[in-house]
N, C-alpha and C. Protein backbone atom coordinates (compact mmCIF):
# COMPACT_ATOMS: atom_id res chain seq x y z
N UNK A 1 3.60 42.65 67.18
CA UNK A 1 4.18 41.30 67.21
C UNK A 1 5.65 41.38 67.61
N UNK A 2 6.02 40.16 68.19
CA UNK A 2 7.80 40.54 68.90
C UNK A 2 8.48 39.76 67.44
N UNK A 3 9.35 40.43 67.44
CA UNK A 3 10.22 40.07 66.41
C UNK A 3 11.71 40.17 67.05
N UNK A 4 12.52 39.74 66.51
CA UNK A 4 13.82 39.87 67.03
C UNK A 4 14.46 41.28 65.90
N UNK A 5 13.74 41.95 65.28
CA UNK A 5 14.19 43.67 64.91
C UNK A 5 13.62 44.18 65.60
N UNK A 6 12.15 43.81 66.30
CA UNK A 6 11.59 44.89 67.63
C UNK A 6 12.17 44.50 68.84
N UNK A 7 12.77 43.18 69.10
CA UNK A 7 13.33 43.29 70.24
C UNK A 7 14.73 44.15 70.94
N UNK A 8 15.69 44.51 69.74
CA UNK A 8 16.39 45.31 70.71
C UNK A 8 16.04 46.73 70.86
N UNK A 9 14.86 47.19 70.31
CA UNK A 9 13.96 48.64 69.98
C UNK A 9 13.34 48.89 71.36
N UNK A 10 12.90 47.24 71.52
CA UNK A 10 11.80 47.65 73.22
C UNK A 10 13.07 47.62 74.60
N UNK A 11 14.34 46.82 74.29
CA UNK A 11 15.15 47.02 75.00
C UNK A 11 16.18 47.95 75.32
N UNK A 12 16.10 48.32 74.37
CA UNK A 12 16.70 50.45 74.57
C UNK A 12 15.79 51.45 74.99
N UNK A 13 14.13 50.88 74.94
CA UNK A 13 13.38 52.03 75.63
C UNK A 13 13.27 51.71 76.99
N UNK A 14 13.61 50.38 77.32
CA UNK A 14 13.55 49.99 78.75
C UNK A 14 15.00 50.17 79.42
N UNK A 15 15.98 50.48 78.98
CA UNK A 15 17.29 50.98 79.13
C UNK A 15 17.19 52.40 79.37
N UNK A 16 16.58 53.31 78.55
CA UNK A 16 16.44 54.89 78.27
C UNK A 16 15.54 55.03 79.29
N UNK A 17 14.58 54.29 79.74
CA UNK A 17 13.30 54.68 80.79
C UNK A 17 14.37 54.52 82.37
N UNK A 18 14.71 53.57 82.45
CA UNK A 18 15.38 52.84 83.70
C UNK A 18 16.80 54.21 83.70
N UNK A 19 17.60 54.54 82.59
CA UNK A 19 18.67 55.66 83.28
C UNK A 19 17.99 57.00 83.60
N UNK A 20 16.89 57.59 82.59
CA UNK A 20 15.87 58.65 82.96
C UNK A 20 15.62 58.54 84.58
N UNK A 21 14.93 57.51 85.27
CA UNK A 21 14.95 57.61 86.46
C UNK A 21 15.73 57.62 87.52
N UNK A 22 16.84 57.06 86.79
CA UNK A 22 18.13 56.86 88.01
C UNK A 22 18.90 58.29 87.85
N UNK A 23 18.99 59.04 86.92
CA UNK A 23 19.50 60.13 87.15
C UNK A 23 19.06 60.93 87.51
N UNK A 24 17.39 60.91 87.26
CA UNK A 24 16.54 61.66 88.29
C UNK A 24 16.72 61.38 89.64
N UNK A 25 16.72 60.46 89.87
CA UNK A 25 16.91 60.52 91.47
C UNK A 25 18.19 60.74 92.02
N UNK A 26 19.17 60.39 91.28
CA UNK A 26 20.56 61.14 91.47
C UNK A 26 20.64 62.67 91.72
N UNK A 27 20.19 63.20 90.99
CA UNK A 27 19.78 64.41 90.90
C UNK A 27 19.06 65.06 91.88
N UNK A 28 18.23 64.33 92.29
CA UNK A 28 17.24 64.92 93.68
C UNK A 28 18.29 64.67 94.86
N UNK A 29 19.14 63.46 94.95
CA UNK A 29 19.81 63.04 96.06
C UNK A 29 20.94 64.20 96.36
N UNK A 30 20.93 65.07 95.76
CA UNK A 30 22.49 66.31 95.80
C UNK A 30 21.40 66.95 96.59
N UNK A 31 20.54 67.25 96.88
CA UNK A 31 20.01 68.31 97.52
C UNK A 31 19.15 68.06 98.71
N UNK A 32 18.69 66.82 98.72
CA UNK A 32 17.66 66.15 99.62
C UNK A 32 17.51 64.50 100.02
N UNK A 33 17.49 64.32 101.14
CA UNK A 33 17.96 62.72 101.70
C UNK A 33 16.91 62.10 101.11
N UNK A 34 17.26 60.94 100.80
CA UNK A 34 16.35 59.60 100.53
C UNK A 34 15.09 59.93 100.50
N UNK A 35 14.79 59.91 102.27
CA UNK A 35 13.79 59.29 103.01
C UNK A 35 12.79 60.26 102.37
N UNK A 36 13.24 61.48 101.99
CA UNK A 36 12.25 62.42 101.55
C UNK A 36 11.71 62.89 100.01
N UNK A 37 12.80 61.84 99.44
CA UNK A 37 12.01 61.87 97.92
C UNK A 37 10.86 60.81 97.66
N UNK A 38 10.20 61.53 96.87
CA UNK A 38 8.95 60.26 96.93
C UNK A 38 9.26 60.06 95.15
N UNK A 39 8.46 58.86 94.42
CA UNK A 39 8.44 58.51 93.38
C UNK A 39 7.84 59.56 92.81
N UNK A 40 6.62 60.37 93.17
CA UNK A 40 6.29 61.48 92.24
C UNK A 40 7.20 62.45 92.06
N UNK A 41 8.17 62.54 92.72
CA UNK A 41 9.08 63.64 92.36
C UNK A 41 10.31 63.23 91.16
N UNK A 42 10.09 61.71 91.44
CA UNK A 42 11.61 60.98 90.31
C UNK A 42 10.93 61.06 89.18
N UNK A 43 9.41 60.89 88.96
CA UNK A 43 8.89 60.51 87.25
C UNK A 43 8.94 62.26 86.88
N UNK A 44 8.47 63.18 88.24
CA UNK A 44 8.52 64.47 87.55
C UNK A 44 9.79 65.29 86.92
N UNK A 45 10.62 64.81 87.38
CA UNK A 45 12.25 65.30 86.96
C UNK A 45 12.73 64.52 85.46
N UNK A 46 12.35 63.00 85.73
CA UNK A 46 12.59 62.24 84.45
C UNK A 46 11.57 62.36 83.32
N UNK A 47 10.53 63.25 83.49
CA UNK A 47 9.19 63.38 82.63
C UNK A 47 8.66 61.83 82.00
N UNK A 48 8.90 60.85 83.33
CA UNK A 48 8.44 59.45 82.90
C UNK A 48 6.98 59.33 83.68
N UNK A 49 5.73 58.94 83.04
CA UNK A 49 4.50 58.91 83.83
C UNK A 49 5.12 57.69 84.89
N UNK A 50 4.00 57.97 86.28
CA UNK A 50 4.18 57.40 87.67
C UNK A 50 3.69 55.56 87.05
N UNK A 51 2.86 55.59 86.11
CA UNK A 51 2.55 54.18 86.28
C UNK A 51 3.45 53.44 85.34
N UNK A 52 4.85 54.24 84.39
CA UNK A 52 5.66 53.68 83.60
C UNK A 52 6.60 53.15 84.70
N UNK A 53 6.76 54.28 85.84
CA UNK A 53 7.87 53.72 86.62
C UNK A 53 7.77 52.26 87.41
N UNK A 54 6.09 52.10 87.57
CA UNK A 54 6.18 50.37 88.17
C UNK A 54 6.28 49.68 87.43
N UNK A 55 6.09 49.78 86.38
CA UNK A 55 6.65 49.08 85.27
C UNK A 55 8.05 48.02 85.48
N UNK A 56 8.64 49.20 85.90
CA UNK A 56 10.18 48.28 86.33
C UNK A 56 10.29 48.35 87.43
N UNK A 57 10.06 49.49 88.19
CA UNK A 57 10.19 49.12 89.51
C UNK A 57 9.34 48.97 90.90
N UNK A 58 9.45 48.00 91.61
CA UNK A 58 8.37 48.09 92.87
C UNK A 58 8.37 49.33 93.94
N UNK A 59 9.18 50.35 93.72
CA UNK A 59 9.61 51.74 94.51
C UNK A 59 10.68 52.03 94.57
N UNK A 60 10.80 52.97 95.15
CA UNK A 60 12.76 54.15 95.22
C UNK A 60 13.23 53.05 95.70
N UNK A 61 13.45 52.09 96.34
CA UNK A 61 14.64 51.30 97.34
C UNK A 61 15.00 50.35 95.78
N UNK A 62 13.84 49.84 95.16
CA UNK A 62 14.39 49.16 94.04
C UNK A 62 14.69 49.95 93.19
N UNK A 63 14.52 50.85 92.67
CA UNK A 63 15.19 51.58 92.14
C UNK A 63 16.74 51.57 92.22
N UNK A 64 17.26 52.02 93.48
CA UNK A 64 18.20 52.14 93.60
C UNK A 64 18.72 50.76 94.21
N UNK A 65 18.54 49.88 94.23
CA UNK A 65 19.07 48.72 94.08
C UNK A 65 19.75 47.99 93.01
N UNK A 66 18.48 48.53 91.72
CA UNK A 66 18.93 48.66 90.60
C UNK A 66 19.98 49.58 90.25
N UNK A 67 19.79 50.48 89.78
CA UNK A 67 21.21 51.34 90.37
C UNK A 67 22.76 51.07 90.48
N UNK A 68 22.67 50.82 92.13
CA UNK A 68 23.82 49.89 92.57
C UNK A 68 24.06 48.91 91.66
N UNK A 69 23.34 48.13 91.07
CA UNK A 69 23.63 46.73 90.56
C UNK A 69 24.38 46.77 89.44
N UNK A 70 23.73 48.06 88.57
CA UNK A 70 24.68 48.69 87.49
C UNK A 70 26.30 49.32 87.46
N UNK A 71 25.90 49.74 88.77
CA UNK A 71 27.79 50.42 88.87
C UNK A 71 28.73 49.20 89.65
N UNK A 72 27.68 47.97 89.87
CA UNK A 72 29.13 47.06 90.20
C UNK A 72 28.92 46.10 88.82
N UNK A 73 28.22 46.14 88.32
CA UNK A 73 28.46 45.77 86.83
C UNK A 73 29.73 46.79 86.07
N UNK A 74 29.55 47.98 86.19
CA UNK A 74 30.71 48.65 85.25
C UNK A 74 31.86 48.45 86.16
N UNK A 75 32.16 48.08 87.63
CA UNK A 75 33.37 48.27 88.22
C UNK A 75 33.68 46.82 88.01
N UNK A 76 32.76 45.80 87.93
CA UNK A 76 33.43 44.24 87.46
C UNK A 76 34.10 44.11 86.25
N UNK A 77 33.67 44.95 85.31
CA UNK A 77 34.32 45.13 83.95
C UNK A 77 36.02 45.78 84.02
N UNK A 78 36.00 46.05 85.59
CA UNK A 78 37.53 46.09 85.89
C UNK A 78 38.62 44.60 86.20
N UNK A 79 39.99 44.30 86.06
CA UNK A 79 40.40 43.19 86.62
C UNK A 79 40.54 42.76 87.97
N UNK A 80 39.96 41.55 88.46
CA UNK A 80 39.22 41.16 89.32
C UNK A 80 40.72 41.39 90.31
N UNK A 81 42.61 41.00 90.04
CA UNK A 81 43.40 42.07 90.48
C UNK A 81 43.23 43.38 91.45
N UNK A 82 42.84 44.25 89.79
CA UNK A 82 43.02 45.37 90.18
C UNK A 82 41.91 45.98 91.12
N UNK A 83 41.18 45.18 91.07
CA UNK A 83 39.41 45.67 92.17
C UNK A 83 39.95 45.37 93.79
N UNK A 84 40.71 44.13 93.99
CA UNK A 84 41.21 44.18 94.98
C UNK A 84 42.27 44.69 95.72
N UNK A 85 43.39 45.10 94.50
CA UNK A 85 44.61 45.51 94.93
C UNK A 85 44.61 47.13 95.22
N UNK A 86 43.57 47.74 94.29
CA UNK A 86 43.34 48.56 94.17
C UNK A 86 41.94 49.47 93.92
N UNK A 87 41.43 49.25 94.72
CA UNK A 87 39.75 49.27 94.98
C UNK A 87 38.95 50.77 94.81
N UNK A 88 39.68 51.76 95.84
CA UNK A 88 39.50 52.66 95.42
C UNK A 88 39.77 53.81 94.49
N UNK A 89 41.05 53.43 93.29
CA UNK A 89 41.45 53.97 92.33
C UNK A 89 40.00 53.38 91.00
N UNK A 90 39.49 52.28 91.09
CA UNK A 90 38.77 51.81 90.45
C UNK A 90 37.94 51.95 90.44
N UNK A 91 37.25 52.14 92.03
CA UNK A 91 36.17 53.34 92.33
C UNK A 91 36.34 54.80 91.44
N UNK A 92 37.23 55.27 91.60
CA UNK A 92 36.92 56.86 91.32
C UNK A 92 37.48 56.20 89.54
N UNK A 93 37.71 55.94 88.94
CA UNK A 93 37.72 55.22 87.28
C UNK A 93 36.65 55.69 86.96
N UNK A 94 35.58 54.81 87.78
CA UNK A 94 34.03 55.41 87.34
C UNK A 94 33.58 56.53 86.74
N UNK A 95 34.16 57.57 87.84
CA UNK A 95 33.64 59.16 87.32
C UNK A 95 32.88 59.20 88.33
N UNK A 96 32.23 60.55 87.81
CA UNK A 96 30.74 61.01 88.47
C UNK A 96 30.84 61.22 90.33
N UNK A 97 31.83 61.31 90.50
CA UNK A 97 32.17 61.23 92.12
C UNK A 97 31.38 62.03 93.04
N UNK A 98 30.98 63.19 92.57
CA UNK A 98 29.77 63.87 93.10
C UNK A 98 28.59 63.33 93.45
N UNK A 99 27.90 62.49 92.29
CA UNK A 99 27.09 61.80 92.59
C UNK A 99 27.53 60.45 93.34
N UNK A 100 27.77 60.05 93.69
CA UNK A 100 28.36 58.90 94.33
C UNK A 100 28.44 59.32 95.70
N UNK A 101 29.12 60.39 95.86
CA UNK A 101 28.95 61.49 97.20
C UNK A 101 27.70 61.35 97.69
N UNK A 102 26.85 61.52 96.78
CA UNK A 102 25.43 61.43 97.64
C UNK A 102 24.96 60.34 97.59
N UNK A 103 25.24 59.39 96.74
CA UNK A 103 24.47 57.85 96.75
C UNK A 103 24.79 57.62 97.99
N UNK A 104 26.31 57.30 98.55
CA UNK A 104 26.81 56.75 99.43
C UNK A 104 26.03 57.60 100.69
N UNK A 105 26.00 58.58 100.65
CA UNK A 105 25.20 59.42 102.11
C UNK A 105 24.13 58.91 102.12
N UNK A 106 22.68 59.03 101.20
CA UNK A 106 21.71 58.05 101.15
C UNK A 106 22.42 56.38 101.49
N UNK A 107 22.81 55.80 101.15
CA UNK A 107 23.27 54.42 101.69
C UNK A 107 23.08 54.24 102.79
N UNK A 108 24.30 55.53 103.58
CA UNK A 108 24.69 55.44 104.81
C UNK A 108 23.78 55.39 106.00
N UNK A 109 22.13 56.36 105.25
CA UNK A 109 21.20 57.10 106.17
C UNK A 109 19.89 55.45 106.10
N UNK A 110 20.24 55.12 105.48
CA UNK A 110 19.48 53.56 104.89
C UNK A 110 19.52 52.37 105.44
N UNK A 111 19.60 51.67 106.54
CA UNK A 111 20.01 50.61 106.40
C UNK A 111 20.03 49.14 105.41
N UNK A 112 18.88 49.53 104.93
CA UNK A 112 18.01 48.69 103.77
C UNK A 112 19.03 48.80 102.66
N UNK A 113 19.17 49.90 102.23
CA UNK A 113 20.07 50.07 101.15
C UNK A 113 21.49 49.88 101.27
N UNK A 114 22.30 49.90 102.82
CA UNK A 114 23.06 49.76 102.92
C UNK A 114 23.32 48.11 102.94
N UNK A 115 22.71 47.30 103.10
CA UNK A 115 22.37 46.05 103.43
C UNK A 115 22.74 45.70 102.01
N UNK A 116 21.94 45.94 100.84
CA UNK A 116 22.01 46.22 99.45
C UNK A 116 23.43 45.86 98.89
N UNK A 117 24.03 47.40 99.33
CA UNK A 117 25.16 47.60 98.41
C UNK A 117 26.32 46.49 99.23
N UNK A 118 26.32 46.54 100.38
CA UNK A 118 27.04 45.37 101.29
C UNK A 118 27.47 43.96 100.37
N UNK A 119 25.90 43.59 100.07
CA UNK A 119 25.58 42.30 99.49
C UNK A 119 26.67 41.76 98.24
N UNK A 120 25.81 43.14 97.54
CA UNK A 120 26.49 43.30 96.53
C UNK A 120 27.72 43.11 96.08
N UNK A 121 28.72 43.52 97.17
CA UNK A 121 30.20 43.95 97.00
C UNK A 121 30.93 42.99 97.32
N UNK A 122 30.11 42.07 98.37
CA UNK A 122 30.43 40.97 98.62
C UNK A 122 30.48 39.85 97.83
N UNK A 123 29.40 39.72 96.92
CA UNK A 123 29.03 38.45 96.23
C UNK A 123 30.18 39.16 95.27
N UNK A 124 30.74 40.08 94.73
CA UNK A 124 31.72 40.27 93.32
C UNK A 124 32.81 40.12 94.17
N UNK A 125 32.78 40.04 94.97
CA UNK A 125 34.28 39.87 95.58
C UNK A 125 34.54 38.08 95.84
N UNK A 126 33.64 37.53 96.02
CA UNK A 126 33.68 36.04 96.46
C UNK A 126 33.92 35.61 94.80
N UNK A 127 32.90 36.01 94.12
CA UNK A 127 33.48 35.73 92.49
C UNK A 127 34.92 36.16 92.15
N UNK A 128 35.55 37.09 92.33
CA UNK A 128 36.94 37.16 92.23
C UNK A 128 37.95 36.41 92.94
N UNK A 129 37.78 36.39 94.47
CA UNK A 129 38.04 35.11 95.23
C UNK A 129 38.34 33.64 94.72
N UNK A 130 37.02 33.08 94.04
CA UNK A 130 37.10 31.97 93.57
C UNK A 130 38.13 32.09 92.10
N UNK A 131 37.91 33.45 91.78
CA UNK A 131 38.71 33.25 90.36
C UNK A 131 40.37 33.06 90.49
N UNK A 132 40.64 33.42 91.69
CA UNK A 132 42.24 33.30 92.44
C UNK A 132 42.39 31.94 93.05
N UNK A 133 41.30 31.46 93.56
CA UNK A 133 41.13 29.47 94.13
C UNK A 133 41.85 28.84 92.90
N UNK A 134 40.67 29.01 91.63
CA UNK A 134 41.21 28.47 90.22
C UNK A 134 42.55 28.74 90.20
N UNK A 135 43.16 29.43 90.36
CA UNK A 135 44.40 29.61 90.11
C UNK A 135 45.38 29.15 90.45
N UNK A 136 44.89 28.38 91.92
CA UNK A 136 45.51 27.73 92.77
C UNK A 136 46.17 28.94 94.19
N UNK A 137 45.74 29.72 94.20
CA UNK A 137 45.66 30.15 95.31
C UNK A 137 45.21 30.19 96.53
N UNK A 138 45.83 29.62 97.42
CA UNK A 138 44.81 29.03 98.79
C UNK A 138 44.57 29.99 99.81
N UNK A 139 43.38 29.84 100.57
CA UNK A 139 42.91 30.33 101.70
C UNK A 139 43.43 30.12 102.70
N UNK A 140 43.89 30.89 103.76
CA UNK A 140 43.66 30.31 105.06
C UNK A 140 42.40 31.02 106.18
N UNK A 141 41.87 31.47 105.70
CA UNK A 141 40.59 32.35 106.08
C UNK A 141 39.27 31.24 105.01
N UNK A 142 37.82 30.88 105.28
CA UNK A 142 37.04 30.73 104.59
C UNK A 142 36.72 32.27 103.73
N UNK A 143 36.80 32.14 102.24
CA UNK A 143 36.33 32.94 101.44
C UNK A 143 35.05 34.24 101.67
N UNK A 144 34.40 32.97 102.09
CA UNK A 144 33.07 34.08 102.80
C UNK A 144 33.50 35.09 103.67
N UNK A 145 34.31 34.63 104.78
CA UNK A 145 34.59 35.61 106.02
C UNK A 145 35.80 36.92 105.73
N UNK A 146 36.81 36.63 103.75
CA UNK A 146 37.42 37.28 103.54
C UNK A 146 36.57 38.11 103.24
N UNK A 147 35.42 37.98 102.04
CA UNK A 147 34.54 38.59 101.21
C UNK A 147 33.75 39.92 102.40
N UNK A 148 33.14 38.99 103.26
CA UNK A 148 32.53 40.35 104.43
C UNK A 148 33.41 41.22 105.04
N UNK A 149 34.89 40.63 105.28
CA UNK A 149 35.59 41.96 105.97
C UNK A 149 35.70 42.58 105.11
N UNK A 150 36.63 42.16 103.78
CA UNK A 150 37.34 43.11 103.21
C UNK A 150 36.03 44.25 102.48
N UNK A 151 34.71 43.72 102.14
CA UNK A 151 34.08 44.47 101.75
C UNK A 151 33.92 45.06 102.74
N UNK A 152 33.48 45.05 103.31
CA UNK A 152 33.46 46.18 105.10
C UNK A 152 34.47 47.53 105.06
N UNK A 153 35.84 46.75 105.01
CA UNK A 153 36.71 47.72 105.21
C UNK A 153 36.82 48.49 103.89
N UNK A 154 36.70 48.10 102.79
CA UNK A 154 36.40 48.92 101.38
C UNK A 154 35.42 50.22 101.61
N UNK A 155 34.38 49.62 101.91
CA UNK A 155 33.02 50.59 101.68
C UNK A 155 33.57 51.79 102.90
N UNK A 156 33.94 51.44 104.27
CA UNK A 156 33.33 52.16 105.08
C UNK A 156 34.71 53.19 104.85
N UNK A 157 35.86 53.05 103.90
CA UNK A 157 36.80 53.82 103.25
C UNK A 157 36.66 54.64 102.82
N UNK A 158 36.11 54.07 101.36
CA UNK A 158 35.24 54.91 100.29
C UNK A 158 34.55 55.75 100.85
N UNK A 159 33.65 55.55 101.69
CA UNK A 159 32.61 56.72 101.93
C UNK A 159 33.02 57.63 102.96
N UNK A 160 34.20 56.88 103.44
CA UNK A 160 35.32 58.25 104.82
C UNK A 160 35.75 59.45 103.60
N UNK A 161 36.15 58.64 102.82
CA UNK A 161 36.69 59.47 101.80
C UNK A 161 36.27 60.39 100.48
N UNK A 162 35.12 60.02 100.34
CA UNK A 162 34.30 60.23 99.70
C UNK A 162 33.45 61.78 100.70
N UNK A 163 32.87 61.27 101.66
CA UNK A 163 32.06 62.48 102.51
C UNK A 163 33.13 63.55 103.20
N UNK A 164 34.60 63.25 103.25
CA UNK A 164 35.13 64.24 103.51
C UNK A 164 35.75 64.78 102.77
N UNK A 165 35.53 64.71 101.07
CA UNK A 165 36.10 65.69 100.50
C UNK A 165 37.06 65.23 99.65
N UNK A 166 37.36 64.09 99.73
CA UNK A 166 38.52 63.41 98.80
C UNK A 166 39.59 64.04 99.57
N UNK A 167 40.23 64.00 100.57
CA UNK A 167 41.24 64.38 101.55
C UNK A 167 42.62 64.11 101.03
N UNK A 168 42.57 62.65 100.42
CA UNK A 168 44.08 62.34 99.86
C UNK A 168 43.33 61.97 98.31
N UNK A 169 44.83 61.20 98.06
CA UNK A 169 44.64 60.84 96.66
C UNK A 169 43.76 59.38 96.80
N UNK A 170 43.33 58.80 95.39
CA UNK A 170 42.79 57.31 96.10
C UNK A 170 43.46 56.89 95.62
N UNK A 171 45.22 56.93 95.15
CA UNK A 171 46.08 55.99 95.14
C UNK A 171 46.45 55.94 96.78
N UNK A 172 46.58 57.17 97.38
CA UNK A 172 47.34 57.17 99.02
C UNK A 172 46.41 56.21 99.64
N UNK A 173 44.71 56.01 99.17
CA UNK A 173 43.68 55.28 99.95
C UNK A 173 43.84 53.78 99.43
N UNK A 174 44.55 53.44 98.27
CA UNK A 174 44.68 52.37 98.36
C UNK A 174 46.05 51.73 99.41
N UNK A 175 46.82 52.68 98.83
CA UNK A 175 47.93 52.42 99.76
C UNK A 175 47.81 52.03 101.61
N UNK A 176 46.95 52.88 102.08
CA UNK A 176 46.68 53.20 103.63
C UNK A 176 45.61 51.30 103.67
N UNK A 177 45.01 51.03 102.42
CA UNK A 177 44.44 50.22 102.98
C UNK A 177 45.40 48.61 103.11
N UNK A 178 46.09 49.07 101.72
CA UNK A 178 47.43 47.57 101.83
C UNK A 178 48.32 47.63 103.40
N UNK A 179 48.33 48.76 103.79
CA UNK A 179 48.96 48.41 105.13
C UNK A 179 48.08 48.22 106.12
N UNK A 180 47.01 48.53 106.41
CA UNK A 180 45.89 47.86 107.13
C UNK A 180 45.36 46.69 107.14
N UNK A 181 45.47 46.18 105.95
CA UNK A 181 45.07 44.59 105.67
C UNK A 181 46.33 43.81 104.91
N UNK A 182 46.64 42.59 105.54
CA UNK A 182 47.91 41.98 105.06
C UNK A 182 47.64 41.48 103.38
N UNK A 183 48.55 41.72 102.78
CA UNK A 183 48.55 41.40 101.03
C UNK A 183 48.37 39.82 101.26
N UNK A 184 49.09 39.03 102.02
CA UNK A 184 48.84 37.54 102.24
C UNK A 184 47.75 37.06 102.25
N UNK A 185 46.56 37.64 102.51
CA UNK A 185 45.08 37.21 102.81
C UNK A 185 45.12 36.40 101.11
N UNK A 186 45.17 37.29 100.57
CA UNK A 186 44.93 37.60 98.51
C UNK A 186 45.93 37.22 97.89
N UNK A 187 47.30 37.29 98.28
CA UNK A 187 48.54 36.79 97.50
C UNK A 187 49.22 36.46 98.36
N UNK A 188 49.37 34.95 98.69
CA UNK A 188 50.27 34.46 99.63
C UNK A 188 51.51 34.91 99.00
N UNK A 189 52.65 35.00 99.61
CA UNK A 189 54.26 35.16 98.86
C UNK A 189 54.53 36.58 98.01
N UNK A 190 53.36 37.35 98.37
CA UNK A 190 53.60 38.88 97.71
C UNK A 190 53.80 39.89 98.55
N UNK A 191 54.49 40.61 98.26
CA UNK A 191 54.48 41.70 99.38
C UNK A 191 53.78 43.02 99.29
N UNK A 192 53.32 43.92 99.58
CA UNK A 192 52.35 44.57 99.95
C UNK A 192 53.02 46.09 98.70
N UNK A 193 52.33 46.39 98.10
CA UNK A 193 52.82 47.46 97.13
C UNK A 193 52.55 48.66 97.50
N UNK A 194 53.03 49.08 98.46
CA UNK A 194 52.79 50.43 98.92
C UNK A 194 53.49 50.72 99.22
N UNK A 195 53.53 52.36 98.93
CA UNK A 195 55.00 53.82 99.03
C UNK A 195 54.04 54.80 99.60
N UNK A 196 53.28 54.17 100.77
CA UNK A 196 52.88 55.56 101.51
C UNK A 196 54.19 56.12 102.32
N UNK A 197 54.05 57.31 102.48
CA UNK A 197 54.97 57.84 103.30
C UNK A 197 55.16 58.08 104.86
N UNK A 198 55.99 57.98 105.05
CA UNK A 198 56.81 57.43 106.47
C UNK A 198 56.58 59.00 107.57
């Protein structure tokens, strides 16, 4: 019978089942692309039976859709500010950069998935957007068309930086990106906070 003492019991095993698989497949992704893991290999690593995993999910792409959806849940729990001003310091906040290394290579090799995380980054960015409108901060760009570049120019950063090794710092990567994109877009009357070097 559901009770509200069995309900948060069945919602921690559906929490514990759902990270079991995502780190399984994290795990497979350090050594082998996407296209070539199959679901029998994610329940065999997570020791979750194959018919628990449809359970939640319709296959690997949702899977990792799911996934994604979670780590821009923990990076929204950053200030909607500092996500923009400073995007890729908030990125690497996260942790786990290794793995991320390979999410993003799977992404990259994906279009489907890349389509995904795109979406994604976009719609939290238009929500932060609007949270700066409220504020009385005006556009001169439609919101939407800020939301697709600047996520554009974010991601395809991150993962320059990310697949080559972490080359600089991701304070220097935030920096390199405030002078690439004008601070005015986001803060009319502010000036651009960067001490990259000359």
């Amino acid at each position: 019978m559901y009770t509200k003492e069995t309900a948060p019991k069945a919602d921690l095993r559906v929490k514990r089942t759902r990270k079991l698989l995502w780190e399984s497949l994290m795990s497979l992704l350090e050594s082998r692309p996407f296209d070539a893991i199959t679901v029998n290999e994610i329940c065999e690593r997570a020791m979750v039976h194959r018919t628990t995993f449809y359970k939640h999910f319709e296959d690997k792409i949702h899977l990792m859709s799911h996934g994604l959806q979670e780590i821009s849940l923990r990076y929204a729990e950053e200030s909607y500010e500092d996500r923009i001003r400073r995007p890729i310091q908030m990125f690497q906040k996260l942790g786990h950069l290794k793995q991320f290394r390979s999410l993003l290579q799977a992404v990259n090799d994906n279009p489907a998935l890349k389509d995904v995380m795109h979406r994604q980054g976009a719609e939290l960015l238009k929500t932060d957007l609007l949270e700066l409108q409220k504020e009385g901060r005006p556009f001169a760009v439609p919101i939407e068309v800020i939301a697709e570049f600047y996520t554009g120019a974010v991601a395809g950063l991150g993962s320059w930086w990310l697949l080559n090794d972490m080359p600089v710092s991701a304070e220097q990567m935030d920096e390199y990106l405030a002078r690439l994109i004008h601070p005015e877009i986001f803060f009319p009357g502010q000036a651009a906070d960067c001490r990259c070097e000359e």
